[in-house]
Protein backbone atom coordinates (compact mmCIF):
# COMPACT_ATOMS: atom_id res chain seq x y z
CA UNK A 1 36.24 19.96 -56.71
CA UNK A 2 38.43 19.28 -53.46
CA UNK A 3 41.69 20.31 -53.97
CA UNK A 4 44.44 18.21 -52.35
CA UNK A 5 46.50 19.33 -49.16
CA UNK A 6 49.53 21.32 -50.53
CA UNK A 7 52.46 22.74 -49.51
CA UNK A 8 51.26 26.11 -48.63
CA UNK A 9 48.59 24.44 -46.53
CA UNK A 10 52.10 22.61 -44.38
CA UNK A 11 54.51 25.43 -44.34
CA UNK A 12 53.49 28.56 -42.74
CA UNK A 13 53.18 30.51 -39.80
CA UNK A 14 50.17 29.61 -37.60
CA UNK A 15 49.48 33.08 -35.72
CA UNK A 16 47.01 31.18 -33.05
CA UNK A 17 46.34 32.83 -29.84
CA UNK A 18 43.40 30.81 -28.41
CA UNK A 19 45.67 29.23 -25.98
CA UNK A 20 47.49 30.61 -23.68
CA UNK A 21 51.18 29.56 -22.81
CA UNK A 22 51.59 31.18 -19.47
CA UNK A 23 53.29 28.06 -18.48
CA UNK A 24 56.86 26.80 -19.68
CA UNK A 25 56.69 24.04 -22.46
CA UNK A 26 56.57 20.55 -21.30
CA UNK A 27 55.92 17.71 -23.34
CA UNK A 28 51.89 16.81 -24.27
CA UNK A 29 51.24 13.13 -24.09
CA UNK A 30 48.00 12.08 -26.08
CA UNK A 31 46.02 8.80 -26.46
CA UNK A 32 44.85 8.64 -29.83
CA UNK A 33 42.25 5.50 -31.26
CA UNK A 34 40.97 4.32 -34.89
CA UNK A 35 38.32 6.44 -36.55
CA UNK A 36 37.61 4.48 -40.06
CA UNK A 37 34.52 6.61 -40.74
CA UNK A 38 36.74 10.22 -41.02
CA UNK A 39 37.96 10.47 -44.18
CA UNK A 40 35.16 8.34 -46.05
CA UNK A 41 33.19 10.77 -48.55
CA UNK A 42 31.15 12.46 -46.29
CA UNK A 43 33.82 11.77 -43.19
CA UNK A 44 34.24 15.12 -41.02
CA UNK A 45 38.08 15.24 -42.86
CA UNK A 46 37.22 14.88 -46.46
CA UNK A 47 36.67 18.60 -46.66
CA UNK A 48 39.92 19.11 -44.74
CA UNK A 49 42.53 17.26 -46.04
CA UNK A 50 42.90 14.32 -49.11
CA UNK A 51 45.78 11.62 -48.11
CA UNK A 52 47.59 11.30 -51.09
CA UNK A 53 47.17 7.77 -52.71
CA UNK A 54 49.55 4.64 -51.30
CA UNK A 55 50.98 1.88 -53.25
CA UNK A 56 49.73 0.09 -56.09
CA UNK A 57 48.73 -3.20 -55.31
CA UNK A 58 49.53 -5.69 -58.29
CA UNK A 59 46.99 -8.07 -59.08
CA UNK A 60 48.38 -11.85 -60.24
CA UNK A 61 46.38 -14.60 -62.43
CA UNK A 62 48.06 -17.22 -60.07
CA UNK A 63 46.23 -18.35 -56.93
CA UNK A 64 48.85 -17.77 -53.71
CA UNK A 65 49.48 -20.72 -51.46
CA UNK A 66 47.56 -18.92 -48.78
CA UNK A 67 44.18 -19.24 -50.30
CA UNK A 68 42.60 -22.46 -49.76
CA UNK A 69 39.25 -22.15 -50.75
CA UNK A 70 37.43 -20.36 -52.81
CA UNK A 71 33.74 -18.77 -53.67
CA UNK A 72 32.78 -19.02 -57.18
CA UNK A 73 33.86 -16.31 -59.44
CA UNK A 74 31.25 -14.89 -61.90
CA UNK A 75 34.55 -13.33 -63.55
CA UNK A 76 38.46 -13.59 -63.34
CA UNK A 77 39.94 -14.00 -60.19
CA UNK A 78 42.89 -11.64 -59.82
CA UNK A 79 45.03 -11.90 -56.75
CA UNK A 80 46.36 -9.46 -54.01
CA UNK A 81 47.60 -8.50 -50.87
CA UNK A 82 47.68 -5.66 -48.66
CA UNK A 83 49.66 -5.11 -45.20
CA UNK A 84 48.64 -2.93 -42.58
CA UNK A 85 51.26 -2.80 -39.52
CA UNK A 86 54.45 -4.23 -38.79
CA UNK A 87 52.45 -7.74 -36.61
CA UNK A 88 52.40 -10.94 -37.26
CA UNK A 89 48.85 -10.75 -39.47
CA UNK A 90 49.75 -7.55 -40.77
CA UNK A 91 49.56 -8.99 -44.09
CA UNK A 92 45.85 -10.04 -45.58
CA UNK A 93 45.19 -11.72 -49.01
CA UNK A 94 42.29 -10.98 -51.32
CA UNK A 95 40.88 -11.26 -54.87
CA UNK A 96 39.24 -9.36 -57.07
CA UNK A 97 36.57 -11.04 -59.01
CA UNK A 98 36.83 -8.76 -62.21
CA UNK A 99 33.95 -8.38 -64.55
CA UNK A 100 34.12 -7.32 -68.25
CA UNK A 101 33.92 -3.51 -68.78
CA UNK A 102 29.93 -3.99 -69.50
CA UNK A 103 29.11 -5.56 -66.33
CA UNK A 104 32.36 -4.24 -64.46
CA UNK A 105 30.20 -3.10 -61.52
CA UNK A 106 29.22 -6.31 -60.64
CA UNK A 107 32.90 -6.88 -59.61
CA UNK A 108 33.17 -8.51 -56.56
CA UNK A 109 36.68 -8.40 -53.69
CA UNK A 110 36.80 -11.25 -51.25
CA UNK A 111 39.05 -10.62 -48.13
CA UNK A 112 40.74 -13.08 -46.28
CA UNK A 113 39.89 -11.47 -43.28
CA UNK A 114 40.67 -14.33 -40.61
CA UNK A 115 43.32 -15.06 -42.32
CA UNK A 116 42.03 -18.81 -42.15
CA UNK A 117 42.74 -19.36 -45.82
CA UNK A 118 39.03 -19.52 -46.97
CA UNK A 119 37.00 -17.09 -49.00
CA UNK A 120 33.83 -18.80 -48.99
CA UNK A 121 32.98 -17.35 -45.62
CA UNK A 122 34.08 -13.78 -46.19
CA UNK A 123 30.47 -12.87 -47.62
CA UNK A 124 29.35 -11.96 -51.00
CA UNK A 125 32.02 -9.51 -52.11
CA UNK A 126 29.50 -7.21 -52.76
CA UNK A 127 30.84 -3.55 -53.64
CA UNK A 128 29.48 -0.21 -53.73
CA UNK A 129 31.06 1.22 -56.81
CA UNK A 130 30.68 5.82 -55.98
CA UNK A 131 32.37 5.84 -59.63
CA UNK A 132 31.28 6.26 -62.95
CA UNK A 133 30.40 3.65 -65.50
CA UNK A 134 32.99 4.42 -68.10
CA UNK A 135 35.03 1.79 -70.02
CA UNK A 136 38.25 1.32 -69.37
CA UNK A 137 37.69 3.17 -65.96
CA UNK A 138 38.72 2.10 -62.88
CA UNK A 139 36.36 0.65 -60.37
CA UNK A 140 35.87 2.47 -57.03
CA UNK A 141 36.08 3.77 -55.55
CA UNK A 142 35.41 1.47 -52.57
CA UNK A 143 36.22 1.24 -49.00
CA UNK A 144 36.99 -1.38 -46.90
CA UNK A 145 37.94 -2.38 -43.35
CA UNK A 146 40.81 -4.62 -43.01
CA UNK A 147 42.55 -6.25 -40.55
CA UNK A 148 45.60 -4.54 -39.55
CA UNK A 149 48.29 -5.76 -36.60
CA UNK A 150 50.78 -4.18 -34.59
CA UNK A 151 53.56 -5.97 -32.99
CA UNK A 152 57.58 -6.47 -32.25
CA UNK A 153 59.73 -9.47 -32.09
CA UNK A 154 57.14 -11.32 -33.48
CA UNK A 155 54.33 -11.08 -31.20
CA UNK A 156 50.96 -9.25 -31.69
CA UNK A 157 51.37 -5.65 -29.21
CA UNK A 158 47.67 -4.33 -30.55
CA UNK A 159 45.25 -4.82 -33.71
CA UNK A 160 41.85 -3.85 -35.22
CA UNK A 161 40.64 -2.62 -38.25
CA UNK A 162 42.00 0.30 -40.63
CA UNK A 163 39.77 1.50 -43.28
CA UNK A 164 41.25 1.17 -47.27
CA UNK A 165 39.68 3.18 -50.60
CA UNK A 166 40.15 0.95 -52.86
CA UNK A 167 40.08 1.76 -56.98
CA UNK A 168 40.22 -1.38 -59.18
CA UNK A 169 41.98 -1.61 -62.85
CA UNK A 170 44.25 -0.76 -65.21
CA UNK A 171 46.22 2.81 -64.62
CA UNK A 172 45.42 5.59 -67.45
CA UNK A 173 48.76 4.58 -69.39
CA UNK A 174 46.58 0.74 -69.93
CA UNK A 175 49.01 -0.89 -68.15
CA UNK A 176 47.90 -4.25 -65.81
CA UNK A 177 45.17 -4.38 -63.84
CA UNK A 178 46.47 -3.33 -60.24
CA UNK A 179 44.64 -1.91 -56.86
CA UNK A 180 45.18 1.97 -56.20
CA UNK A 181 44.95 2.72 -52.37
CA UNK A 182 44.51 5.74 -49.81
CA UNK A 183 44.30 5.53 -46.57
CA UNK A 184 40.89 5.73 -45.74
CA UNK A 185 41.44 6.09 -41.69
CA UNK A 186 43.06 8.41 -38.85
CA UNK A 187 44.24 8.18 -35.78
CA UNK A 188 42.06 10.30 -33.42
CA UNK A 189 41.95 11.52 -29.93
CA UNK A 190 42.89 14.80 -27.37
CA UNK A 191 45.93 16.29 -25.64
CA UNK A 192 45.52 18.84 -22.64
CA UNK A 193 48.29 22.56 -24.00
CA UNK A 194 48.15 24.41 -21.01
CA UNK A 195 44.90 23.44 -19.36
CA UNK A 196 43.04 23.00 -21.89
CA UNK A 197 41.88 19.62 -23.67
CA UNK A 198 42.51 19.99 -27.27
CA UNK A 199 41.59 17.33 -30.06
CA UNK A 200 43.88 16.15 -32.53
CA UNK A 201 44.17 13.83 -35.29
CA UNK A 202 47.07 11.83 -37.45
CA UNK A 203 46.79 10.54 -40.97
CA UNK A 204 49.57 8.49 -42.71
CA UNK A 205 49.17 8.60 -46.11
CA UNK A 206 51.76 5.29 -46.93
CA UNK A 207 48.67 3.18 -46.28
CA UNK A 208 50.35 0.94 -44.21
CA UNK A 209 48.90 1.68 -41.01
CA UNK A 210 52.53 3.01 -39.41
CA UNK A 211 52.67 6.08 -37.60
CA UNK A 212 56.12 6.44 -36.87
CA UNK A 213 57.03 9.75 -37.55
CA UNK A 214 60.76 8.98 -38.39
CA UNK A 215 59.71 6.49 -41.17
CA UNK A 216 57.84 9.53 -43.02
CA UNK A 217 59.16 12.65 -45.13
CA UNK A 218 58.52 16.23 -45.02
CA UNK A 219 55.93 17.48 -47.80
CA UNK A 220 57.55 19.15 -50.89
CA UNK A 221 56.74 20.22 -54.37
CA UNK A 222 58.82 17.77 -55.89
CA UNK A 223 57.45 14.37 -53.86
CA UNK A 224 53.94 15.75 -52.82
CA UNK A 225 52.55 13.98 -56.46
CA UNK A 226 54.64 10.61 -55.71
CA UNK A 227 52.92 7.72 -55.37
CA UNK A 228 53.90 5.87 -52.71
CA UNK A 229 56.29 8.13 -50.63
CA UNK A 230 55.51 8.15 -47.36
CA UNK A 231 53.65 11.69 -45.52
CA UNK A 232 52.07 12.26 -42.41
CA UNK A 233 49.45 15.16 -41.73
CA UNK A 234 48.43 16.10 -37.92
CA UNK A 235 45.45 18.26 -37.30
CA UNK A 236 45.04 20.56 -33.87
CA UNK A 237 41.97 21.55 -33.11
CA UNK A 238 43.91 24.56 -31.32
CA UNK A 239 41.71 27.46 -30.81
CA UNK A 240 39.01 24.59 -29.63
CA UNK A 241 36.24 25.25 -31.64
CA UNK A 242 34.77 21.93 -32.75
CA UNK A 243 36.29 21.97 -36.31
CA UNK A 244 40.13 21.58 -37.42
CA UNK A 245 40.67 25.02 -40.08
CA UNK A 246 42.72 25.51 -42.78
CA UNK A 247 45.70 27.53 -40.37
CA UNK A 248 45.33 23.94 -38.45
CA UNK A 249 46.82 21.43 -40.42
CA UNK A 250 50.53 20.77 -39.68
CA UNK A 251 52.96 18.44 -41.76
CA UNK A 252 54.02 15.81 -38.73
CA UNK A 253 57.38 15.76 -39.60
CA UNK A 254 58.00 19.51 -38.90
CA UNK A 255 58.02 21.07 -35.81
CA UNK A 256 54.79 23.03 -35.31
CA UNK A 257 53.85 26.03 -33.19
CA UNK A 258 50.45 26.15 -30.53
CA UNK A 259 49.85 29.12 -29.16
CA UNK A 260 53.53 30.72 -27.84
CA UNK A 261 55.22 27.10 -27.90
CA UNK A 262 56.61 24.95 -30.65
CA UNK A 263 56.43 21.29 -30.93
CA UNK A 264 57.36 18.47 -32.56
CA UNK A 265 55.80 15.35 -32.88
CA UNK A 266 56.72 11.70 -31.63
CA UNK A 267 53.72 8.88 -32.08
CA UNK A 268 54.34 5.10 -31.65
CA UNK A 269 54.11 2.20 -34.65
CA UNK A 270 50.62 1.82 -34.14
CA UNK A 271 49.52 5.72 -33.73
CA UNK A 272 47.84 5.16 -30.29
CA UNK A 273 50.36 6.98 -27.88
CA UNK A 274 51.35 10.68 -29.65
CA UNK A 275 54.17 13.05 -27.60
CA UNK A 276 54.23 17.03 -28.54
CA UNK A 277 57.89 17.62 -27.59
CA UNK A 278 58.93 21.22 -26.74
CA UNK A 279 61.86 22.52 -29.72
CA UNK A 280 63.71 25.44 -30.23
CA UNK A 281 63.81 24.95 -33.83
CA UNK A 282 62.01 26.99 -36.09
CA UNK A 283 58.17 26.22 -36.48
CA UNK A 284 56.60 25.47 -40.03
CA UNK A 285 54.72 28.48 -41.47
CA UNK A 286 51.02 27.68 -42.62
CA UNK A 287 48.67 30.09 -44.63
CA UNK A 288 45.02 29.28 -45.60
CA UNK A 289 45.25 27.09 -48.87
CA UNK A 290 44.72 28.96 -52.54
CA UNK A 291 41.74 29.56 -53.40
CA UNK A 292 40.29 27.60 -56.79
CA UNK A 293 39.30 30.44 -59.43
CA UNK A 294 35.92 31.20 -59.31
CA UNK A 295 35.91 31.59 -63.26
CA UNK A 296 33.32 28.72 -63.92
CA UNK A 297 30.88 30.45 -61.49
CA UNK A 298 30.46 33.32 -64.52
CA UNK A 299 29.32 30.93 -66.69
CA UNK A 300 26.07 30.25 -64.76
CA UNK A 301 22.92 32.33 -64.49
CA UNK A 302 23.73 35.59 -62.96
CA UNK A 303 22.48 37.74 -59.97
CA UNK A 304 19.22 39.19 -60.80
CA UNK A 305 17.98 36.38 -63.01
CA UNK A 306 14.52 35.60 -62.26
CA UNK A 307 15.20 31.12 -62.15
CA UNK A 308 13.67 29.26 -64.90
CA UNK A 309 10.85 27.11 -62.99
CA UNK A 310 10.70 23.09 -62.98
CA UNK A 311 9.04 20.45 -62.04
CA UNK A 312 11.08 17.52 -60.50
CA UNK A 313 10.46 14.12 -58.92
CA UNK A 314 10.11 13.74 -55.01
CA UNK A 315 12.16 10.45 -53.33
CA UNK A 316 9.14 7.89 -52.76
CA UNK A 317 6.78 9.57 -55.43
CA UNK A 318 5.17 13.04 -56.45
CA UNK A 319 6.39 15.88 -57.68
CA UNK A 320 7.64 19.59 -56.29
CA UNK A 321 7.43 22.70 -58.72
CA UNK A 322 10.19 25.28 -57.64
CA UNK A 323 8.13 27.93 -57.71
CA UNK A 324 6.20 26.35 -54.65
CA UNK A 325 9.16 27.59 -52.78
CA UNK A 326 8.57 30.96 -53.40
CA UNK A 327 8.55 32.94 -50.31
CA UNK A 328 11.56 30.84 -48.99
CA UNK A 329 15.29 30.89 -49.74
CA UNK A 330 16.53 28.09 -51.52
CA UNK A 331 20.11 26.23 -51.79
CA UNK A 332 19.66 24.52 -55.07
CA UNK A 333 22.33 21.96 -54.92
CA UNK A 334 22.51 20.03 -58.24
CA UNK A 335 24.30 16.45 -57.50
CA UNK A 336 24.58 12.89 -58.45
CA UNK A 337 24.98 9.81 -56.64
CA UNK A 338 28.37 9.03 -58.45
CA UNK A 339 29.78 12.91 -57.85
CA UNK A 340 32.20 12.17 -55.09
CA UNK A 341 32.88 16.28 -54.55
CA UNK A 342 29.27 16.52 -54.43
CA UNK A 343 29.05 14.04 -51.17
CA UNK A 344 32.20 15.41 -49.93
CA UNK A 345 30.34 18.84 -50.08
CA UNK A 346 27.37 17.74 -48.07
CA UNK A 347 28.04 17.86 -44.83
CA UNK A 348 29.33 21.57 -45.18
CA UNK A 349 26.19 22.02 -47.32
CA UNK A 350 24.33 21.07 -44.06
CA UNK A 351 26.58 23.35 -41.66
CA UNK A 352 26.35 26.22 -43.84
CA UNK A 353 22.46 25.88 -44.32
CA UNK A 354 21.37 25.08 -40.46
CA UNK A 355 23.73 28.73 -39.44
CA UNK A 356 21.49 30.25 -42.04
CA UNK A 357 17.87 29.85 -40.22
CA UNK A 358 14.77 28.32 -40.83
CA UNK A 359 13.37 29.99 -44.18
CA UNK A 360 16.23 28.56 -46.04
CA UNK A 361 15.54 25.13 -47.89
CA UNK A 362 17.85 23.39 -49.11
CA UNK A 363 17.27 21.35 -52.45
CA UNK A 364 19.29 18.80 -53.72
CA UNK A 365 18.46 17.79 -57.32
CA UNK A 366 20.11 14.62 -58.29
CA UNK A 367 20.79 15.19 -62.09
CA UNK A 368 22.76 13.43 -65.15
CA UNK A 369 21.87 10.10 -62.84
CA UNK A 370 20.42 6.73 -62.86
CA UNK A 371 17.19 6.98 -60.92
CA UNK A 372 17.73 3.34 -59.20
CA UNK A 373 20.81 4.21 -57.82
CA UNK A 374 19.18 7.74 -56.10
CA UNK A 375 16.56 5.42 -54.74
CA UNK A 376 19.23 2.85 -53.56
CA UNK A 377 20.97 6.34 -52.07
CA UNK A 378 18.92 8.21 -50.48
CA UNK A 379 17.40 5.61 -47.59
CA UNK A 380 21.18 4.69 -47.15
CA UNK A 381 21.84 8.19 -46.32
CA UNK A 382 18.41 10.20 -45.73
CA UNK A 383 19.42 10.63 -41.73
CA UNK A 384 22.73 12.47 -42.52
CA UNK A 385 21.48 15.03 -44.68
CA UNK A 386 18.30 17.13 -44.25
CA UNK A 387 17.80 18.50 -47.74
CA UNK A 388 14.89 17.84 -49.92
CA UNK A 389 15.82 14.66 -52.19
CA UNK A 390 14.51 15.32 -55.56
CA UNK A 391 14.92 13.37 -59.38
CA UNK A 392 15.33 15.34 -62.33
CA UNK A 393 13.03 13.24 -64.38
CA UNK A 394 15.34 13.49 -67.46
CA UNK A 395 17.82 10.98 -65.58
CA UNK A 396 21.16 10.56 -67.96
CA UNK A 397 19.92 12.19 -70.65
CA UNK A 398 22.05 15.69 -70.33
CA UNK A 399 20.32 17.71 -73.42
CA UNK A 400 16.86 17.80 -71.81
CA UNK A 401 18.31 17.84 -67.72
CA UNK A 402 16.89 21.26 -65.77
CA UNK A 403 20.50 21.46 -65.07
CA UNK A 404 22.27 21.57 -68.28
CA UNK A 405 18.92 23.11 -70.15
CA UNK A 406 17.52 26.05 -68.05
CA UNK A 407 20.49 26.65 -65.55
CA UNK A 408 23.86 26.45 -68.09
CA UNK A 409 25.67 24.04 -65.53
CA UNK A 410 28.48 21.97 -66.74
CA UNK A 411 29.85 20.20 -63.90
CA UNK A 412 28.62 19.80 -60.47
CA UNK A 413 28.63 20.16 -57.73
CA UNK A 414 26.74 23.29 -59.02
CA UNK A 415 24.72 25.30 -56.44
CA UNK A 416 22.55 28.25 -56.92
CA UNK A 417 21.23 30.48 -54.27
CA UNK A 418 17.57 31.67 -54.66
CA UNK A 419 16.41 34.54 -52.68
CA UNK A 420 12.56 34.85 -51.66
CA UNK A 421 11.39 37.00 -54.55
CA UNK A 422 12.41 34.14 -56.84
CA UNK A 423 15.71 35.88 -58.15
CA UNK A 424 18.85 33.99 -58.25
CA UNK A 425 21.35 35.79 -55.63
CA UNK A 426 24.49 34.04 -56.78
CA UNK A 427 25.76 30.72 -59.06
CA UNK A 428 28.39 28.81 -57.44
CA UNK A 429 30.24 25.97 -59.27
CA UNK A 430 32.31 23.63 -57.65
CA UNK A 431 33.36 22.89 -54.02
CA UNK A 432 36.48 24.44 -52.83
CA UNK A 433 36.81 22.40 -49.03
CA UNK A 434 35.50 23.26 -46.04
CA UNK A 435 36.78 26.57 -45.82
CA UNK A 436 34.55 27.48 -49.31
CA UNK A 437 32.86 30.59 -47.43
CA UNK A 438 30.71 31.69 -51.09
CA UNK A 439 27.47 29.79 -49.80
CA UNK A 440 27.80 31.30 -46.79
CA UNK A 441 28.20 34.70 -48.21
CA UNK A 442 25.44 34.09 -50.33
CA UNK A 443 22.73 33.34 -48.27
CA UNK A 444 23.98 36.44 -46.17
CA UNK A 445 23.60 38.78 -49.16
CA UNK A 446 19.78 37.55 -49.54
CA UNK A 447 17.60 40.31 -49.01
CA UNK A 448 14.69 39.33 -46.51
């Protein structure tokens, strides 16, 4: 599973020597613009940091004067808004067409989006619900691109879209239906530290779409788990590598060290213009984030164990028996289309596997799934991923799945490295963010 960003990931020193300070501090301006795609499930952040969730957005049975006209409802309409900057159409109405529990994921969410007043030409409503089909369970999650707007004395200064995650229903205590949110997009761009361009990013986690550092609160213990209190993350890519690490991720609010200067951090309302100001005070201290135990990994197979062989179900028809593979190294990635740490894994899956060579295949087994929904997924996401999309022909049933059956997993994302002979090399249970280095050490421990 991802674990969420933490104190220790905020507060400690960052011992970075990748660039050079041979000149005296002066302030960094930056130009920073929307990326909505970032911190989606697969989004190049998701294995890097998790916004903790925003407000919850109460849902009313009475129609606001706002809405004028509307599509009809194959459910109850429950009402809502949501504002994203401080402009004049900051704020954007919407309903939630909610279904009974049985048919709950044909819910439906209309957005105002013009702000016109009518639904009817705001499309079907149509969701993609990534969660499971529980009762009583919240739908989502979802994510959305809304209108936000920046402004002062009441005219518009800048606007566009912001992406939402969106998880529809009643709260685990059974309270009122209401609308859990997370900021679902960051504020991206580059600063030049001493000569060289470095890329940065900002996340507000208030899901409001400000970015004024003043109007947000240092990380602690105590408020971290609040719901609705207000925190800001930055990210420096500082020793310029592509990739924003673990020793990389700065709370905004504190002043943060690069290289042999410390900085702290000034961005305007609308996150587009950031400022690293030189400071004499004391820099945050960051350390790589805990590690997960590795416990549940001794409950799978272990090294040495020749894997049990199966036959499983190729994406557009035929079949693939493991064993076919000999010869070859193989990832065995067992997933589903409704595991949201499996997708969140992927794309370090994909890193992890392309450093590793040619002779390594990775499989991914979709397991404990419904087989229309992995051949809804995989055309809607074939180009990102290059592993070999494969059924396990039992579908939901979990007592007769290769997974649960022959290979003792629980929970997944469960992966199991294979090494040429057919042996397994190592079990791995679990994804542990980007900085999860056990595949990695895996497939390096494979004798060739």
């Amino acid at each position: 599973m991802i674990l969420p960003l933490r104190l220790s990931h905020l507060r400690l020193l960052l011992a970075l020597v990748a660039l050079p300070a041979a000149l005296p501090a002066e302030p960094v301006n930056g130009t920073l613009v929307i990326d909505n795609d970032c911190l989606d499930f697969d989004g190049e952040l998701s294995g890097r940091v998790m916004p903790r969730s925003g407000p919850a957005l109460p849902l009313s049975a009475e129609r606001p004067a706002a809405i004028r006209k509307e599509p009809a409802y194959r459910g109850t309409p429950r009402y809502g808004r949501i504002r994203l900057g401080n402009g004049p159409r900051a704020e954007t109405h919407f309903v939630v067409d909610r279904m009974p529990d049985d048919r709950r994921t044909e819910t439906r969410v209309f957005f105002d989006r013009d702000h016109d007043g009518d639904l009817t030409n705001e499309g079907d409503g149509a969701i993609s619900n990534h969660g499971k089909s529980i009762p009583g369970a919240r739908v989502g999650p979802n994510f959305f691109r809304l209108p936000v707007s920046w402004g002062e004395n009441g005219r518009e200064t800048s606007g566009g879209e912001f992406c939402v995650m969106f998880l529809i229903g009643a709260d685990k205590a059974g309270g009122a239906d209401s609308v859990l949110t997370r900021a679902a997009a960051a504020r991206v761009g580059h600063v030049t530290i001493a000569g060289q361009k470095v890329r940065v990013a900002l996340i507000e986690t208030g899901c409001d779409a400000l970015y004024d550092v003043a109007a947000a609160v240092p990380a602690t213990r105590e408020n971290f788990a609040q719901r609705g209190t207000k925190h800001m993350t930055l990210l420096v890519d500082a020793d310029t590598n592509g990739e924003f690490g673990a020793l990389e991720v700065f709370d905004a609010c504190l002043p943060f060290r690069i290289g042999n200067n410390t900085y702290g951090l000034r961005a305007s309302a609308d996150g587009a213009r950031v400022e690293f100001i030189p400071t004499d005070r004391p820099p945050q201290v960051v350390t790589p984030p805990a590690r997960a135990p590795a416990s549940k990994d001794s409950g799978l197979l272990p090294q040495g164990t020749p894997a049990p062989d199966f036959t499983m179900d190729r994406f557009g028809g035929g079949q693939l028996r493991l064993s076919e593979l000999r010869g070859k190294t193989v990832v065995l990635d067992f997933w589903a289309t409704w595991c949201i740490p499996c997708i969140r894994a992927m794309p370090h899956v994909q890193k992890t596997v392309a450093r590793a060579g040619d002779d390594v295949v990775w499989l991914g087994l979709c397991v404990w799934d419904d087989r229309k929904k992995f051949d809804l997924w995989v055309p809607a996401n074939d180009s990102k991923y290059s592993f070999v999309k494969v059924f396990d022909p039992a579908a939901m049933d979990r007592s007769t799945s290769i997974a649960s059956r022959l290979y003792k997993v629980t929970g997944i994302p469960t992966i199991y490295v294979i090494g040429p002979d057919g042996n397994i090399v190592a079990g791995l249970s679990g994804y542990l963010g980007d900085d999860d280095d056990r595949l990695s050490k895996a497939l390096a421990a494979v004798k060739r």
